[in-house]
C-alpha atoms as a PDB file:
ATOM      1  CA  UNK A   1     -60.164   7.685  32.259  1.00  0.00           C
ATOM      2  CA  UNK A   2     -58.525   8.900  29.022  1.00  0.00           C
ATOM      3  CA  UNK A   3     -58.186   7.286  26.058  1.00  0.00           C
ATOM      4  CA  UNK A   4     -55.966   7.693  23.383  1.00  0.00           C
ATOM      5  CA  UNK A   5     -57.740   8.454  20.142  1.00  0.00           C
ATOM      6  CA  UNK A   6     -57.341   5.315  17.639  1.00  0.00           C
ATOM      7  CA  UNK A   7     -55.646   7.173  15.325  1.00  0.00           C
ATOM      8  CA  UNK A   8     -52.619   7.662  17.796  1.00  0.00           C
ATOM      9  CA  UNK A   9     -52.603   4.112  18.441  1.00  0.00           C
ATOM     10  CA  UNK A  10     -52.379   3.281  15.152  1.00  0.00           C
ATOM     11  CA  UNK A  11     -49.205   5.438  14.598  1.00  0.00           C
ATOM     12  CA  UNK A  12     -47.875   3.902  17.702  1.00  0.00           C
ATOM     13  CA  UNK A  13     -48.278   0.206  15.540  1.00  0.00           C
ATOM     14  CA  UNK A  14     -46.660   1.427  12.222  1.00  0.00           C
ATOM     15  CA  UNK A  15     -43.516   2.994  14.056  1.00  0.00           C
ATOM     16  CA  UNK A  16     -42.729  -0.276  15.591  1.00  0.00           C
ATOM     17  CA  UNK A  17     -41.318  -1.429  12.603  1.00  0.00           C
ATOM     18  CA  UNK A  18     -38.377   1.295  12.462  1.00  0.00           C
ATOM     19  CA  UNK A  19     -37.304  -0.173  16.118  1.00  0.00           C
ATOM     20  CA  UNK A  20     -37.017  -3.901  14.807  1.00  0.00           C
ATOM     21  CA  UNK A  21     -35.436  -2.682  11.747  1.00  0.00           C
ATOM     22  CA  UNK A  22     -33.016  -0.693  13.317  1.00  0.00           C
ATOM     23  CA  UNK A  23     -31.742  -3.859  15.476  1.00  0.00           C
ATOM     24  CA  UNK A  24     -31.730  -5.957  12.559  1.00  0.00           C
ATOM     25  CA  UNK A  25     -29.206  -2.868  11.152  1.00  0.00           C
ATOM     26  CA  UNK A  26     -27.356  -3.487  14.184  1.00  0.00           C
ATOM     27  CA  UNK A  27     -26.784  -6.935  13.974  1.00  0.00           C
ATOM     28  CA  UNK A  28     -25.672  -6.854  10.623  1.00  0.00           C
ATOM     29  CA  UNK A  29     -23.243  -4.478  11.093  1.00  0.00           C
ATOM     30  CA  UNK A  30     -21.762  -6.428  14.297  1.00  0.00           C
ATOM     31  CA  UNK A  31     -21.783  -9.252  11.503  1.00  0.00           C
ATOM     32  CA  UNK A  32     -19.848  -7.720   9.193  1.00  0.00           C
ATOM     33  CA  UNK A  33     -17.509  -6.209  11.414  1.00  0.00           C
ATOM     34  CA  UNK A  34     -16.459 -10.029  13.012  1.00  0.00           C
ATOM     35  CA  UNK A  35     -16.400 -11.150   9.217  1.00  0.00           C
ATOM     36  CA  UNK A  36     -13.755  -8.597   8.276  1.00  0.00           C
ATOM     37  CA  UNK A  37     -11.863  -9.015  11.551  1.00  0.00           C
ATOM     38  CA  UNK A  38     -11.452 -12.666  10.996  1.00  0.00           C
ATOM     39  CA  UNK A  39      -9.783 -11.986   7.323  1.00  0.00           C
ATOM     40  CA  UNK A  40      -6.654 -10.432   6.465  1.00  0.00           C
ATOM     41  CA  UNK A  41      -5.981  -7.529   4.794  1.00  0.00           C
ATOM     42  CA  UNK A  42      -3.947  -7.645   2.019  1.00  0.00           C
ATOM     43  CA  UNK A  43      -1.161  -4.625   2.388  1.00  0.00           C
ATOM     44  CA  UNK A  44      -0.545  -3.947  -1.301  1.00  0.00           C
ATOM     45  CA  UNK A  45      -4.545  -3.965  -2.127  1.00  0.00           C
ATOM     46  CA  UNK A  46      -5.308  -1.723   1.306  1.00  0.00           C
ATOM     47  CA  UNK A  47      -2.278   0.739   0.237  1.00  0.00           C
ATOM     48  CA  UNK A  48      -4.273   1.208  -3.175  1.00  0.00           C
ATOM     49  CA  UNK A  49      -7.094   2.047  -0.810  1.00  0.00           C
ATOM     50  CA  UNK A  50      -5.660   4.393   0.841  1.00  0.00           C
ATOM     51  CA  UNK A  51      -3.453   6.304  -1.801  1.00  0.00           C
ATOM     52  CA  UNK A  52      -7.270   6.820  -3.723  1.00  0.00           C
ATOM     53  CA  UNK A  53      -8.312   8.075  -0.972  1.00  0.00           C
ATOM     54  CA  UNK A  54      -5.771  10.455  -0.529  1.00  0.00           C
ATOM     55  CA  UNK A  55      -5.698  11.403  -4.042  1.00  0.00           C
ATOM     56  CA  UNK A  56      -9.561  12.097  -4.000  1.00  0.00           C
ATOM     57  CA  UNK A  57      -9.747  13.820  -0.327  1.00  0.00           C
ATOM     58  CA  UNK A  58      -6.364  15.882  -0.795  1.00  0.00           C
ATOM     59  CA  UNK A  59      -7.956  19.587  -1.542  1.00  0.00           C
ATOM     60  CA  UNK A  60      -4.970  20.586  -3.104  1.00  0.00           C
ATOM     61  CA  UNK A  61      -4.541  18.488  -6.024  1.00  0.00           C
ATOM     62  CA  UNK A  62      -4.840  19.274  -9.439  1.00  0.00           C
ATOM     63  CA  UNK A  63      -8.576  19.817 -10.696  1.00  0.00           C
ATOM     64  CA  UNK A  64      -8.227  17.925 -14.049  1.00  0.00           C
ATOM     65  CA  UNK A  65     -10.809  15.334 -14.737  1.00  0.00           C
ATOM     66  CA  UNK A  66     -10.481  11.864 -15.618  1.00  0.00           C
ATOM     67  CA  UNK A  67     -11.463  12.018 -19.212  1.00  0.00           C
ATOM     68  CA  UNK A  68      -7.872  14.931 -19.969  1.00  0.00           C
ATOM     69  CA  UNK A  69      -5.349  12.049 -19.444  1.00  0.00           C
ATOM     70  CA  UNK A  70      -5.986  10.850 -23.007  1.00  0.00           C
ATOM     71  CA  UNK A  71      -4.689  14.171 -24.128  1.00  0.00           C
ATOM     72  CA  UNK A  72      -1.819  15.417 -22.142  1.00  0.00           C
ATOM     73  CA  UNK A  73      -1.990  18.956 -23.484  1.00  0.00           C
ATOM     74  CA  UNK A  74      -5.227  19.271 -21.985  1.00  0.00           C
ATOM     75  CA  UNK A  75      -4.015  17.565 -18.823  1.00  0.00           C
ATOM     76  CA  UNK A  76      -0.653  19.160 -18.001  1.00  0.00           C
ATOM     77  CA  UNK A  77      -1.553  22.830 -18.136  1.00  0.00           C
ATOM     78  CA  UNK A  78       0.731  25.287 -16.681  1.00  0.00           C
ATOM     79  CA  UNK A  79       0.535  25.061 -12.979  1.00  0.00           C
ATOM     80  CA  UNK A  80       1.306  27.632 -10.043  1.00  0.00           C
ATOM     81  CA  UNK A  81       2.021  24.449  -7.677  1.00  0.00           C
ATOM     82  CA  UNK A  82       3.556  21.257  -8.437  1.00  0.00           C
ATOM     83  CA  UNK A  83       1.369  18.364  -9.731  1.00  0.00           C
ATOM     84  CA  UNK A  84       0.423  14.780  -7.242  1.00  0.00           C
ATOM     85  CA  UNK A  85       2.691  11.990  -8.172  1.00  0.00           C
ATOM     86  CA  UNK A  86      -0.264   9.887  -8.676  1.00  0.00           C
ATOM     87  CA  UNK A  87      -1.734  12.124 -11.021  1.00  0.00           C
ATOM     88  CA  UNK A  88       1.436  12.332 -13.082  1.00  0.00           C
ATOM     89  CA  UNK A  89       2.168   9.152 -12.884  1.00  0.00           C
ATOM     90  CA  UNK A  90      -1.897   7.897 -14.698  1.00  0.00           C
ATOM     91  CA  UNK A  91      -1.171  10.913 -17.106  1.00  0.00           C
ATOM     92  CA  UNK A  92       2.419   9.738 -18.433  1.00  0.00           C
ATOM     93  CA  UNK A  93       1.220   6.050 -18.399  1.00  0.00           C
ATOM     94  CA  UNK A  94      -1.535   7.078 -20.647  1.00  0.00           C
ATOM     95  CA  UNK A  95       1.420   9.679 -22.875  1.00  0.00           C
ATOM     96  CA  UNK A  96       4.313   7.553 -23.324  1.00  0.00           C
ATOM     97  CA  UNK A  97       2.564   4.079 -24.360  1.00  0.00           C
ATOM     98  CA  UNK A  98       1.835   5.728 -27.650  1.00  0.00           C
ATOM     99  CA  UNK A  99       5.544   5.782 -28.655  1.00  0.00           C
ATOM    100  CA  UNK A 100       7.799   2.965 -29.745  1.00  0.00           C
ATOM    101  CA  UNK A 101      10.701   3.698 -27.599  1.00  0.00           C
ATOM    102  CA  UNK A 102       9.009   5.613 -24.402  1.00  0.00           C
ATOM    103  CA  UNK A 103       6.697   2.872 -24.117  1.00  0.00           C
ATOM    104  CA  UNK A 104       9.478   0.368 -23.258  1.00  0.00           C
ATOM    105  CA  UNK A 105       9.866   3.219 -20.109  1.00  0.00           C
ATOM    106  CA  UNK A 106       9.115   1.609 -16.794  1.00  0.00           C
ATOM    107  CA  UNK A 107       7.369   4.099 -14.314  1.00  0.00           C
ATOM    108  CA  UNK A 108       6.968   3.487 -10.674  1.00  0.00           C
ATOM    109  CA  UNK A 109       6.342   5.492  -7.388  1.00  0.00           C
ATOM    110  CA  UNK A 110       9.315   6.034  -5.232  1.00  0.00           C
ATOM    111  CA  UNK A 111       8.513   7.690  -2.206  1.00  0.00           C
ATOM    112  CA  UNK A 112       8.440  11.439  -2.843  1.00  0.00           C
ATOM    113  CA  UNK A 113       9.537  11.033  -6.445  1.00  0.00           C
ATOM    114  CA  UNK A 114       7.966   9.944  -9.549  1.00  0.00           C
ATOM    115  CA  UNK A 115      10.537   7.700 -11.677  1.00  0.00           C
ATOM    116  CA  UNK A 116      10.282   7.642 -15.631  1.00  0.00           C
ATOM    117  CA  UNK A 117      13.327   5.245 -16.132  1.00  0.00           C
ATOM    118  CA  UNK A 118      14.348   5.415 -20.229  1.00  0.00           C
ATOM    119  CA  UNK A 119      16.206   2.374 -21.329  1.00  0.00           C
ATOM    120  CA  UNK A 120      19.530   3.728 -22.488  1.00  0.00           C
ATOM    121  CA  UNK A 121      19.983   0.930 -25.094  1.00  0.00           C
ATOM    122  CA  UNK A 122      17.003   2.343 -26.867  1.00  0.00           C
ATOM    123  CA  UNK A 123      17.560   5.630 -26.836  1.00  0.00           C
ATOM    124  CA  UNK A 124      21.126   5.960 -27.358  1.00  0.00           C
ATOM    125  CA  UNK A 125      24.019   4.109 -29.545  1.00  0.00           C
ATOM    126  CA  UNK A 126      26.305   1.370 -27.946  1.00  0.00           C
ATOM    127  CA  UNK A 127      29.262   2.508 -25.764  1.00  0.00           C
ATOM    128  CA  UNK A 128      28.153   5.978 -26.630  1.00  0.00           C
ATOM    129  CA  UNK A 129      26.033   9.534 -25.341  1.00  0.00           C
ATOM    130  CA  UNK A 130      24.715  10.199 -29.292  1.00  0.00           C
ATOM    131  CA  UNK A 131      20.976   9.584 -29.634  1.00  0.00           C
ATOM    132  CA  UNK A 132      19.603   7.235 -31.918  1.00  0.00           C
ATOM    133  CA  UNK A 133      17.648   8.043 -35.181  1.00  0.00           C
ATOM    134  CA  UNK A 134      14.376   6.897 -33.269  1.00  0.00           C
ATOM    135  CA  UNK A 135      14.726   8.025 -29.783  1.00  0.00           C
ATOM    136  CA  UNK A 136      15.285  12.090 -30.584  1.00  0.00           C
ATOM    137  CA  UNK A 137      11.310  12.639 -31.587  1.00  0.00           C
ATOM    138  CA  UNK A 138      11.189  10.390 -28.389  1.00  0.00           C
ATOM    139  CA  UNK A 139      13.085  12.758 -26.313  1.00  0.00           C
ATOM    140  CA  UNK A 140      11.369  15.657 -27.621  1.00  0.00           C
ATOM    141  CA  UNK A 141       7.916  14.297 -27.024  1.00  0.00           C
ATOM    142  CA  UNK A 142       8.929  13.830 -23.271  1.00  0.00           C
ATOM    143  CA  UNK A 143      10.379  17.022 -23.161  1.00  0.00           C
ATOM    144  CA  UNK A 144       7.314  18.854 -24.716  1.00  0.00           C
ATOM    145  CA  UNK A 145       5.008  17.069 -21.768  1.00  0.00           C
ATOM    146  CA  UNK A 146       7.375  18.310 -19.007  1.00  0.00           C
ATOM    147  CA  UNK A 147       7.613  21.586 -19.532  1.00  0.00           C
ATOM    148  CA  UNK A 148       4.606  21.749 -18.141  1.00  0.00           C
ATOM    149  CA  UNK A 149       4.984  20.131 -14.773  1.00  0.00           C
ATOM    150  CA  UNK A 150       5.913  22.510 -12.236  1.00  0.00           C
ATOM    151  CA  UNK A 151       7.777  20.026  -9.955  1.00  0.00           C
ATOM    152  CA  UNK A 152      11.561  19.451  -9.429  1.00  0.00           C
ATOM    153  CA  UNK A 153      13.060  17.406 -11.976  1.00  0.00           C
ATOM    154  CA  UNK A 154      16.223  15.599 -11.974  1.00  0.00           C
ATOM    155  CA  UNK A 155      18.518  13.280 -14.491  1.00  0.00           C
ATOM    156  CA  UNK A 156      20.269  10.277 -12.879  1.00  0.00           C
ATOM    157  CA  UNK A 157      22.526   7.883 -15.447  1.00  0.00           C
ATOM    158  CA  UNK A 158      23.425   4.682 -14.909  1.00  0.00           C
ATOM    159  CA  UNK A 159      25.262   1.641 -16.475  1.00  0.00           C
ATOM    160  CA  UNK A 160      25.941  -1.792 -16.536  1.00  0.00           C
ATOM    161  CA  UNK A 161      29.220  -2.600 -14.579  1.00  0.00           C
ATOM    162  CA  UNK A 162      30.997  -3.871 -17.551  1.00  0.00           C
ATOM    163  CA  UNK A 163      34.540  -1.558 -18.328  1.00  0.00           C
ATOM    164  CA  UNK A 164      33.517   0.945 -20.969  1.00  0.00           C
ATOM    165  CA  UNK A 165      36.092   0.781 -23.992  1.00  0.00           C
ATOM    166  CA  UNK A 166      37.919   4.185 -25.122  1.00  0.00           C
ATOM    167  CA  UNK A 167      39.547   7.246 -24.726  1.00  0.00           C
ATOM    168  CA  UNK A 168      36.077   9.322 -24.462  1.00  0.00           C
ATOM    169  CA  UNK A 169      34.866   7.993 -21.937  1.00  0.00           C
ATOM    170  CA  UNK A 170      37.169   6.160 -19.610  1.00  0.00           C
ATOM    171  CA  UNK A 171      35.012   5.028 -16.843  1.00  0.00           C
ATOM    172  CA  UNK A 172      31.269   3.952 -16.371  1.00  0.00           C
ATOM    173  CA  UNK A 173      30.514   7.120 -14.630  1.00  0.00           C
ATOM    174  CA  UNK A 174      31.660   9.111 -17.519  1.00  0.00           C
ATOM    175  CA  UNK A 175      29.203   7.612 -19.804  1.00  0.00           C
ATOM    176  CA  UNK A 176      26.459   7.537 -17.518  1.00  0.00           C
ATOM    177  CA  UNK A 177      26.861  11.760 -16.600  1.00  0.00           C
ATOM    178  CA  UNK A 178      27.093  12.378 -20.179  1.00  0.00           C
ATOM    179  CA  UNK A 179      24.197  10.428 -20.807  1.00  0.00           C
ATOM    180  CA  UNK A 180      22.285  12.275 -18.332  1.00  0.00           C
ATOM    181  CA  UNK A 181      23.212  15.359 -19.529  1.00  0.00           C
ATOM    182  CA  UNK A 182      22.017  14.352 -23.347  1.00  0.00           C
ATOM    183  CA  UNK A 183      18.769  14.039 -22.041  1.00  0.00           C
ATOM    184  CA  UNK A 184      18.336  16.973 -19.722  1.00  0.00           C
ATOM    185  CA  UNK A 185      19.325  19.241 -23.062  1.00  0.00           C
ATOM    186  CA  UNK A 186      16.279  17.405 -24.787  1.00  0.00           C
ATOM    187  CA  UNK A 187      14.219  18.430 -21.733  1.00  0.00           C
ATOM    188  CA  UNK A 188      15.108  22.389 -21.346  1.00  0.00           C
ATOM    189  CA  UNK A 189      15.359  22.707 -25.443  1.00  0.00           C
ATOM    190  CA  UNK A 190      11.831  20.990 -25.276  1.00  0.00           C
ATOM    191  CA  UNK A 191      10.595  23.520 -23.086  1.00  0.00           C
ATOM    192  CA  UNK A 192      11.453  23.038 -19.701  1.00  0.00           C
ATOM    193  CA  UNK A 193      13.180  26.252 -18.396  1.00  0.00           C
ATOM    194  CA  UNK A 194      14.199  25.692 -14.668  1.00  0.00           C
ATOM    195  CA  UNK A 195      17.989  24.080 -13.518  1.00  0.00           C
ATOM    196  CA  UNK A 196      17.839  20.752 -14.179  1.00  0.00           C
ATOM    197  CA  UNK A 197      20.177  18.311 -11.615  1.00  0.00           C
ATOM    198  CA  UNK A 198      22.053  15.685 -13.334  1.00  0.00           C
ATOM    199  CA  UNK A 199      24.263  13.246 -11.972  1.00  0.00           C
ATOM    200  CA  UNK A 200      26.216  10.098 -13.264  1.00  0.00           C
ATOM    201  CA  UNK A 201      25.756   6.911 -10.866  1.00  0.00           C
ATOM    202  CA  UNK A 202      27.827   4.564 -12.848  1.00  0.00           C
ATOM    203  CA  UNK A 203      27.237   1.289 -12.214  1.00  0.00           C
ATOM    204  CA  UNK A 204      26.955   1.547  -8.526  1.00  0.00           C
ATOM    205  CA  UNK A 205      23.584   1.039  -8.259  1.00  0.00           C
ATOM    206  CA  UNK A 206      23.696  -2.502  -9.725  1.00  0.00           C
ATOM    207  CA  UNK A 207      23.829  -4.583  -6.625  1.00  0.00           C
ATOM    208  CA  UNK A 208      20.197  -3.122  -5.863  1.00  0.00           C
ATOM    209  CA  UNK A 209      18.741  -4.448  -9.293  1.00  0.00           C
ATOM    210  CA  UNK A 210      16.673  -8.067  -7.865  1.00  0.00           C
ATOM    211  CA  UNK A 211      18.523 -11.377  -8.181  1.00  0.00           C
ATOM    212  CA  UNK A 212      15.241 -13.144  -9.313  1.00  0.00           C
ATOM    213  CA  UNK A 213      15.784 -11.857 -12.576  1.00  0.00           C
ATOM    214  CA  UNK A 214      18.973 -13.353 -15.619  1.00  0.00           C
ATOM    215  CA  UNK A 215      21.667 -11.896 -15.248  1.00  0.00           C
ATOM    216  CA  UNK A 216      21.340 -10.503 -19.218  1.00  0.00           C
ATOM    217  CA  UNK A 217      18.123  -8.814 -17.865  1.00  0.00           C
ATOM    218  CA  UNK A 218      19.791  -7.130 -14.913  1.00  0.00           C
ATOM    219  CA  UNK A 219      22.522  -5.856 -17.069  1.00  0.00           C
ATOM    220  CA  UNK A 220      19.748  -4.627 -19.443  1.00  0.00           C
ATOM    221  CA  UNK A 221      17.895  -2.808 -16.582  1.00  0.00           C
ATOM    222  CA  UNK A 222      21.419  -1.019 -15.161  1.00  0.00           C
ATOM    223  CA  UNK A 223      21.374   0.904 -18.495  1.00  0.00           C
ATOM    224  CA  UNK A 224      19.129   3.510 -18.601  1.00  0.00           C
ATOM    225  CA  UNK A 225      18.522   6.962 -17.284  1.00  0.00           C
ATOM    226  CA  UNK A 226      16.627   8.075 -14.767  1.00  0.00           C
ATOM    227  CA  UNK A 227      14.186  11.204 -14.457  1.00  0.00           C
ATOM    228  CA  UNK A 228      12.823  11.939 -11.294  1.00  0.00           C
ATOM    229  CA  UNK A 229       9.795  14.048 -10.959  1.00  0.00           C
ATOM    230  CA  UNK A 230       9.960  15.135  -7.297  1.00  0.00           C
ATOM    231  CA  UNK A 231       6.753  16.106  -5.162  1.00  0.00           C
ATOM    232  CA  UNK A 232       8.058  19.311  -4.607  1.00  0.00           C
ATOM    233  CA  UNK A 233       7.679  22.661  -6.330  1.00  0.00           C
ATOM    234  CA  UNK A 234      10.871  23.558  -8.813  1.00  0.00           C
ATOM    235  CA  UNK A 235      10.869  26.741  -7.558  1.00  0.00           C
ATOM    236  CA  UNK A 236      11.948  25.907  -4.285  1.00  0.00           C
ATOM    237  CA  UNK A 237      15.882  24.653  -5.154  1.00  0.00           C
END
């Protein structure tokens, strides 16, 4: 009758352990997975998940490091392809907090479109499409960082739905063209040498400001002009 030698049974005795360890693994995880199945998922914190994800699997998105969005000359380096939104959007966070007027900017997400939206009554005089002492370095310094973005950019104006007074301009969506306009200049004299679209929305865009807000605010928030960074390359329109 064989026997095995004791140094095979001994092996036999120290690999049990991987076999009880493994179920315990097992368990846990079954744990786990009824804990997280019994909670819900909050959208707005899983939809951060996600968009990291995306932004640190997608393969084609700028190589730039954390550390270059403290200096956007660094960050924003001429590009063959356009830029992630995302990217852009941590980069010009990081740019336009350092300046008195551009930090009063609110950036957001908008689908396929990054939004930089410039508070008109900052930037330019009352009733008028003449920049203000402060807000042409202002316009220049956003100019200077888009000429390096390689996306589609374009100008929306808007205003308050108050009548405009005067003969220059006669309606809302005068102003708010001409105002878009001013600012595309600042952008192509910055640097920025593609075709630029601009458009004047008037005031028709008010109803979509939110009700939660005074009314002073909502007026306050109608003027301004937009500039939409689009996902897509410039060269392609």
């Amino acid at each position: 009758m064989y026997t095995k030698p004791s140094h095979e049974k001994g092996k036999m005795i120290n690999d049990n352990w991987m076999v009880i360890f493994a179920d315990l693994l097992a368990l846990l995880l079954t744990f786990f997975v009824l804990m997280f199945s019994m909670n819900s998922v909050q959208v707005s914190k899983w939809e951060a998940v996600i968009a990291s994800l995306s932004e640190h699997l997608n393969a084609e998105r700028a190589e730039v490091q954390d550390e270059d969005w403290k200096n956007i000359e660094k960050a924003l380096v001429k590009q063959k392809q356009a830029l992630s939104l995302m990217y852009l959007k941590k980069v010009f966070e990081e740019k336009l907090q350092h300046d008195a007027i551009l930090s009063r900017s609110n950036i957001k997400l908008d689908d396929d479109r990054l939004v930089i939206s410039l508070p008109a009554d900052l930037i330019f005089e009352t009733g008028s499409s003449r920049l203000s002492n402060d807000a042409y370095a202002s316009m220049q310094e956003l100019g200077a960082a888009l000429q390096y973005v390689q996306n589609k950019i374009t100008v929306v104006g808007h205003t308050d739905p108050e009548p405009t007074s005067g003969v220059r301009y006669p309606t809302n969506w005068e102003l708010s063209l001409v105002r878009a306009i001013s600012v595309s200049r600042m952008i192509k004299e910055a640097g920025y040498r593609d075709r630029i679209e601009t458009y004047g929305n008037g005031s028709s865009r008010f109803k979509e400001l939110s009700d939660d807000i005074p009314l002073h605010l909502r007026y306050q928030s109608a003027r301004r002009v937009d500039v939409y960074i689009h996902q897509e390359d410039r060269t392609n329109h």
